[in-house]
C-alpha atoms as a PDB file:
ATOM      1  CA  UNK A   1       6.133   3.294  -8.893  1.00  0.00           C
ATOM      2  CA  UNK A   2       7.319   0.203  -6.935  1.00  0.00           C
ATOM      3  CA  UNK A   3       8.376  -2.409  -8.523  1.00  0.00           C
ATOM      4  CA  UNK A   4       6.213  -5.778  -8.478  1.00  0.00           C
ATOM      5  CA  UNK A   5       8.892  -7.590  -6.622  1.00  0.00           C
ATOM      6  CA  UNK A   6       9.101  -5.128  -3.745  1.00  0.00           C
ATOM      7  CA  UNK A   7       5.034  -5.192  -3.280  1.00  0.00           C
ATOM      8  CA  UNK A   8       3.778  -6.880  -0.203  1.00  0.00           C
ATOM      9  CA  UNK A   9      -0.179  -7.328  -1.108  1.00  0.00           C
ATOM     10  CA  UNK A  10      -1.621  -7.910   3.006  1.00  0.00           C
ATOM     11  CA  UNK A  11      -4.729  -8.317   3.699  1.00  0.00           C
ATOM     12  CA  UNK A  12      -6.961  -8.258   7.175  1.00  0.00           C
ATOM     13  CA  UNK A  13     -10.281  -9.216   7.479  1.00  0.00           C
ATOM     14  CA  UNK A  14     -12.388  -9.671  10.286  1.00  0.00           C
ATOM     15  CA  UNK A  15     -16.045  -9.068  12.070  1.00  0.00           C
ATOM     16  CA  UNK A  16     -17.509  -5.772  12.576  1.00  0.00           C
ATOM     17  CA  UNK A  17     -15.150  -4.016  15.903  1.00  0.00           C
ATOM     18  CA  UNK A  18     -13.009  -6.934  15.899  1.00  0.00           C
ATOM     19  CA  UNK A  19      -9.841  -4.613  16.012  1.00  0.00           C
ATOM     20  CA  UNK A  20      -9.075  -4.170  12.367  1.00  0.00           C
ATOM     21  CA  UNK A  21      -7.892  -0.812  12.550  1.00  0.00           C
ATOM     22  CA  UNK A  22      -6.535  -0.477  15.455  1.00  0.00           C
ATOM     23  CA  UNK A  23      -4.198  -3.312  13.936  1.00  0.00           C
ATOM     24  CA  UNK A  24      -3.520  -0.794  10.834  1.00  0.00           C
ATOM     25  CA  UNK A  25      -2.817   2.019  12.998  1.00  0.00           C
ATOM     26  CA  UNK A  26      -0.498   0.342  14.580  1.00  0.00           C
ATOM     27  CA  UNK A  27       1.121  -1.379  11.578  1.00  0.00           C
ATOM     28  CA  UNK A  28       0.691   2.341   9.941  1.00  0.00           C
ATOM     29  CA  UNK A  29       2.860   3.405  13.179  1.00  0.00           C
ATOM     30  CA  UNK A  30       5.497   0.957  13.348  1.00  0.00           C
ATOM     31  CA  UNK A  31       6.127   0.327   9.166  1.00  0.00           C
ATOM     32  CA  UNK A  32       6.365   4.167   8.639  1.00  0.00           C
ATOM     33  CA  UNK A  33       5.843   5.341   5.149  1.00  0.00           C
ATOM     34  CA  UNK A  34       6.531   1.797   3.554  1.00  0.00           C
ATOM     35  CA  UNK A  35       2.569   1.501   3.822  1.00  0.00           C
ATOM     36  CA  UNK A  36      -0.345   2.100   1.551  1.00  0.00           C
ATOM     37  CA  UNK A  37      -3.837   1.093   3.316  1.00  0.00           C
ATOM     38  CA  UNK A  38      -7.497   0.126   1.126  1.00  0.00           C
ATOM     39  CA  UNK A  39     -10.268   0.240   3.241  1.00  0.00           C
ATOM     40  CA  UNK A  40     -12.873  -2.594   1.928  1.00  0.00           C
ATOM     41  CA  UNK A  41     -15.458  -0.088   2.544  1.00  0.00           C
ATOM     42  CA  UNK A  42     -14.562   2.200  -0.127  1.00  0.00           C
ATOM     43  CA  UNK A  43     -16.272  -0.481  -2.319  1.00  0.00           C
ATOM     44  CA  UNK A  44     -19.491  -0.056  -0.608  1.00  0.00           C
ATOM     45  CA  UNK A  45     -23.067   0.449  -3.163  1.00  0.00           C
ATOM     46  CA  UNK A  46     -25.280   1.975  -0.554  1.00  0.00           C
ATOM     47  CA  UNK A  47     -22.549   4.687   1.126  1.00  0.00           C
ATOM     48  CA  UNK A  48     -23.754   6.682   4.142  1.00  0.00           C
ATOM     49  CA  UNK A  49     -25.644   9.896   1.953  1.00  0.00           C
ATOM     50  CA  UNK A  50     -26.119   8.649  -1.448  1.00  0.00           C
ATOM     51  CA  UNK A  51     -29.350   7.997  -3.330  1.00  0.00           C
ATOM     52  CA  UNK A  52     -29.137   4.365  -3.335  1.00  0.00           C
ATOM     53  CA  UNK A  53     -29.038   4.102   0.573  1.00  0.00           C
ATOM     54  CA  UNK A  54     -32.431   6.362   0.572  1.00  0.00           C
ATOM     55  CA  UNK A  55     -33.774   4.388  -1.575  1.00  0.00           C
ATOM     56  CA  UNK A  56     -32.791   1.223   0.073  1.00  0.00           C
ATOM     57  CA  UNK A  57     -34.391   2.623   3.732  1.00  0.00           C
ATOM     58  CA  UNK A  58     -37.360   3.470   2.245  1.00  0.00           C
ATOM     59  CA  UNK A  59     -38.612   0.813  -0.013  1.00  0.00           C
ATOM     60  CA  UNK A  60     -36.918  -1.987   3.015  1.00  0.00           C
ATOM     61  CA  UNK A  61     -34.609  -3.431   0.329  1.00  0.00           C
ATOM     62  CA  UNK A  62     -32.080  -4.919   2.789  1.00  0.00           C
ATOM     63  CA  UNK A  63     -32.709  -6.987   5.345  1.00  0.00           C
ATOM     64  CA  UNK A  64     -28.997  -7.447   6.577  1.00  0.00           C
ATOM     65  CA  UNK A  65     -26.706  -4.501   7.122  1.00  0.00           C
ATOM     66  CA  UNK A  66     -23.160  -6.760   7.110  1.00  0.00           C
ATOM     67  CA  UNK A  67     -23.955  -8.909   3.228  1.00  0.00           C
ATOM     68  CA  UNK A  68     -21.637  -9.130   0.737  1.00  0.00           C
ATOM     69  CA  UNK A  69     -23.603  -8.593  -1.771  1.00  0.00           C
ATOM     70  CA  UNK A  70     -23.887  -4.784  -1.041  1.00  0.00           C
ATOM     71  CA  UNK A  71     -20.265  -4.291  -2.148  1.00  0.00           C
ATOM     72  CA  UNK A  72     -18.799  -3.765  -5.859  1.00  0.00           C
ATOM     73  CA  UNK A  73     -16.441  -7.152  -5.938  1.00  0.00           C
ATOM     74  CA  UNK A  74     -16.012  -6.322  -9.657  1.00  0.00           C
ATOM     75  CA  UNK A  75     -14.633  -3.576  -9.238  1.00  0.00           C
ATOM     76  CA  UNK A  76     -12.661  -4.381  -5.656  1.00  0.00           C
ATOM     77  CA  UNK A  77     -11.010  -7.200  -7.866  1.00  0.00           C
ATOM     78  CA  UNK A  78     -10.169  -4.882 -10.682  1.00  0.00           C
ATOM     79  CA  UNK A  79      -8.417  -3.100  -8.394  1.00  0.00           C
ATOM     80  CA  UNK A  80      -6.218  -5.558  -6.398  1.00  0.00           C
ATOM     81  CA  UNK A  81      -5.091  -6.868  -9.531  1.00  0.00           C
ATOM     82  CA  UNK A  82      -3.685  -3.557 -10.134  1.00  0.00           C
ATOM     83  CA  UNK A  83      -2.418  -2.766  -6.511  1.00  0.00           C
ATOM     84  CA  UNK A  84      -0.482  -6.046  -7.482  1.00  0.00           C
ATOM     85  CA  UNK A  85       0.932  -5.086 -10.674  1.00  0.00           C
ATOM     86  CA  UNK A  86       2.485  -2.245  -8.785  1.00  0.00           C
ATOM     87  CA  UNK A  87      -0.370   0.451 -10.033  1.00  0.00           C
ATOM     88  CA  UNK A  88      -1.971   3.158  -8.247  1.00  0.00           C
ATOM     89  CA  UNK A  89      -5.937   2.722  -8.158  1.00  0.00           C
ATOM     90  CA  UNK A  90      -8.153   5.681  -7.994  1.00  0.00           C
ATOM     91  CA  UNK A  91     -11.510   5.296  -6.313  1.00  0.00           C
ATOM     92  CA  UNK A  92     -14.777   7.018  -4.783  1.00  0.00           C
ATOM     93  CA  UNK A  93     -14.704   7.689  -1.105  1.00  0.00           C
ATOM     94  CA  UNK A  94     -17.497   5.904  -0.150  1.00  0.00           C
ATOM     95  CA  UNK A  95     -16.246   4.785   3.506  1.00  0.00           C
ATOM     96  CA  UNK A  96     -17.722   6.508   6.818  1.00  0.00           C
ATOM     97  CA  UNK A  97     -14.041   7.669   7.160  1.00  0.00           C
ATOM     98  CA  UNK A  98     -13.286   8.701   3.831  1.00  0.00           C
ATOM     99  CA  UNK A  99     -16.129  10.840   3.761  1.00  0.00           C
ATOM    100  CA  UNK A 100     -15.577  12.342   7.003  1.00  0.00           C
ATOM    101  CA  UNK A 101     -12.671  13.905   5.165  1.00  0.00           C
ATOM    102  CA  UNK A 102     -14.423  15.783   2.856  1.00  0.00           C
ATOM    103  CA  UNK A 103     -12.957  14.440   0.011  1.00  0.00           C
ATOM    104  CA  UNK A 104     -14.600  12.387  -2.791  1.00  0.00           C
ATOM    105  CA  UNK A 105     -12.311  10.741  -4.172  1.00  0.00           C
ATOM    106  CA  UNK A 106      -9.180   8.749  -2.871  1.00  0.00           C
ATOM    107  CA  UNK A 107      -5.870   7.424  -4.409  1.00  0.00           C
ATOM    108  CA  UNK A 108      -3.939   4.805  -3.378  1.00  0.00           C
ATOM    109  CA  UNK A 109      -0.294   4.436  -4.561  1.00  0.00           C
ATOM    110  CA  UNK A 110       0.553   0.897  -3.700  1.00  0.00           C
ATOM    111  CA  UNK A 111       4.100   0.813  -1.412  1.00  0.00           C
ATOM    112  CA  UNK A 112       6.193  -1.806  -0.100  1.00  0.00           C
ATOM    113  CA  UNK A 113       3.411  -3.038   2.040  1.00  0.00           C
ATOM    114  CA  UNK A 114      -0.120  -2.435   0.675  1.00  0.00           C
ATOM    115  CA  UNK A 115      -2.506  -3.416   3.407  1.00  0.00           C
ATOM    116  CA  UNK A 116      -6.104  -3.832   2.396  1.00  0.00           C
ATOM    117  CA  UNK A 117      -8.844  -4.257   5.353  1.00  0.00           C
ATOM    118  CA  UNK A 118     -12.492  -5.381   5.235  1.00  0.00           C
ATOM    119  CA  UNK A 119     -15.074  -7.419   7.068  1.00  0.00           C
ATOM    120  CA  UNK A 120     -15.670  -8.451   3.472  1.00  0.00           C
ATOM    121  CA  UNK A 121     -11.577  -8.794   2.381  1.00  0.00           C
ATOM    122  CA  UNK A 122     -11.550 -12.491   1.642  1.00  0.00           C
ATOM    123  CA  UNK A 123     -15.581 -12.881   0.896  1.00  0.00           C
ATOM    124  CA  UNK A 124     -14.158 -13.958  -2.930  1.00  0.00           C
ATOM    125  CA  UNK A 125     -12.476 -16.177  -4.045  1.00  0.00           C
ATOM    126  CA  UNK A 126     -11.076 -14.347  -6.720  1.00  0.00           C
ATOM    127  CA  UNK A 127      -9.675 -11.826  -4.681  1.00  0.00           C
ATOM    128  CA  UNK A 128      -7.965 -14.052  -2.292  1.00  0.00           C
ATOM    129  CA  UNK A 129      -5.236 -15.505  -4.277  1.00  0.00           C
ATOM    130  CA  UNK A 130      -4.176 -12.323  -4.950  1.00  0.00           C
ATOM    131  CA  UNK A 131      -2.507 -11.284  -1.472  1.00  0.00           C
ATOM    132  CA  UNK A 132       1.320 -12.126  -0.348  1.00  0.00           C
ATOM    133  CA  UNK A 133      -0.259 -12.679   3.518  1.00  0.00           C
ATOM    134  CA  UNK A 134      -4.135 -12.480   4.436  1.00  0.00           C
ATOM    135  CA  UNK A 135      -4.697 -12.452   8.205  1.00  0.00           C
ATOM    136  CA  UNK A 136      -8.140 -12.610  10.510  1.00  0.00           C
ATOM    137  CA  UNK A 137      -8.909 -10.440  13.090  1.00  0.00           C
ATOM    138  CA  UNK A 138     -10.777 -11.871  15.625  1.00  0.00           C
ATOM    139  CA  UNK A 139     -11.198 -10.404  19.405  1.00  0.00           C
ATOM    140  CA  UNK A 140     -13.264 -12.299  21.187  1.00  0.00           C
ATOM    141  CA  UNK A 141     -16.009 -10.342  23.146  1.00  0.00           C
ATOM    142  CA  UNK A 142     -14.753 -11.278  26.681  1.00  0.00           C
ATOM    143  CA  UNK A 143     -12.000  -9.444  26.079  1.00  0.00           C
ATOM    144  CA  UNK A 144     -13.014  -6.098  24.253  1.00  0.00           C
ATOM    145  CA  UNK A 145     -16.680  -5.925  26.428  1.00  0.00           C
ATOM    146  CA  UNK A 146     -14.702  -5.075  29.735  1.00  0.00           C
ATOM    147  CA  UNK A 147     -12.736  -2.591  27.712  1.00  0.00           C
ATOM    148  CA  UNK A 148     -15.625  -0.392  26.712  1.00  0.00           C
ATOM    149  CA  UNK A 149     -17.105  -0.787  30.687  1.00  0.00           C
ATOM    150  CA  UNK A 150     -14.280   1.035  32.319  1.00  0.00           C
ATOM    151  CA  UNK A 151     -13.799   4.767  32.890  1.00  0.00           C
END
């Protein structure tokens, strides 16, 4: 277990394909295997399969796709405050990419740097005091459009 002092709590926020994991690649890449990475999206209530999604498309429950109310914050902030204690969190993979892996269940052992991304990172308060840096992602779409045009 790392020690509290050693634990860099970072986190990233920023809109919907604003380059928020490309940035955590990249950090992943250069930082080596000093980093630990919590997707926001593992704290999702209506993941892509479950009951509460079908029932959500078919009585027209949500009106907006990107709210923050359709994430568990109680349970996001229950787990910071142990990724900042040093502690290793154990969740349910409820993240497009999580699932993709096959796996339904995910730990995360907090390391030197501990980077936690989400369009929804810094949506509370209570959450935000808890990071060493917090840092927002934003591309602008003049830039990444063009990108996506070329072949």
């Amino acid at each position: 277990m790392i020690s509290k002092k050693e634990l860099m709590l970072v986190g990233i926020a920023g809109p919907t394909c604003s380059g928020k994991t490309t940035l955590l690649r990249e950090l992943r890449q250069r930082l080596g295997a000093k980093v630990a990475i919590l997707s926001f999206d593992e704290y999702d209530l209506y993941p892509s399969g479950s009951p509460a999604l079908k029932e959500a498309l078919k009585n027209g429950s949500i009106a907006n796709w990107e709210n923050p109310s359709l994430f568990d914050y109680e349970r996001y902030l229950k787990d910071l405050q142990k990724l900042r204690e040093g502690k290793s969190v154990t969740l349910l993979t409820r993240s497009r990419e999580s699932q993709s892996e096959g796996s339904d269940r995910k730990t995360v052992q907090p390391d030197r740097y501990t980077l936690v991304e989400g369009v929804f990172a810094f949506s509370d308060p209570r959450t935000v005091v808890l990071f060493d840096r917090r840092f927002y992602v934003d591309i602008p779409v003049a830039i990444w459009l063009p990108a996506l045009n070329t072949t």
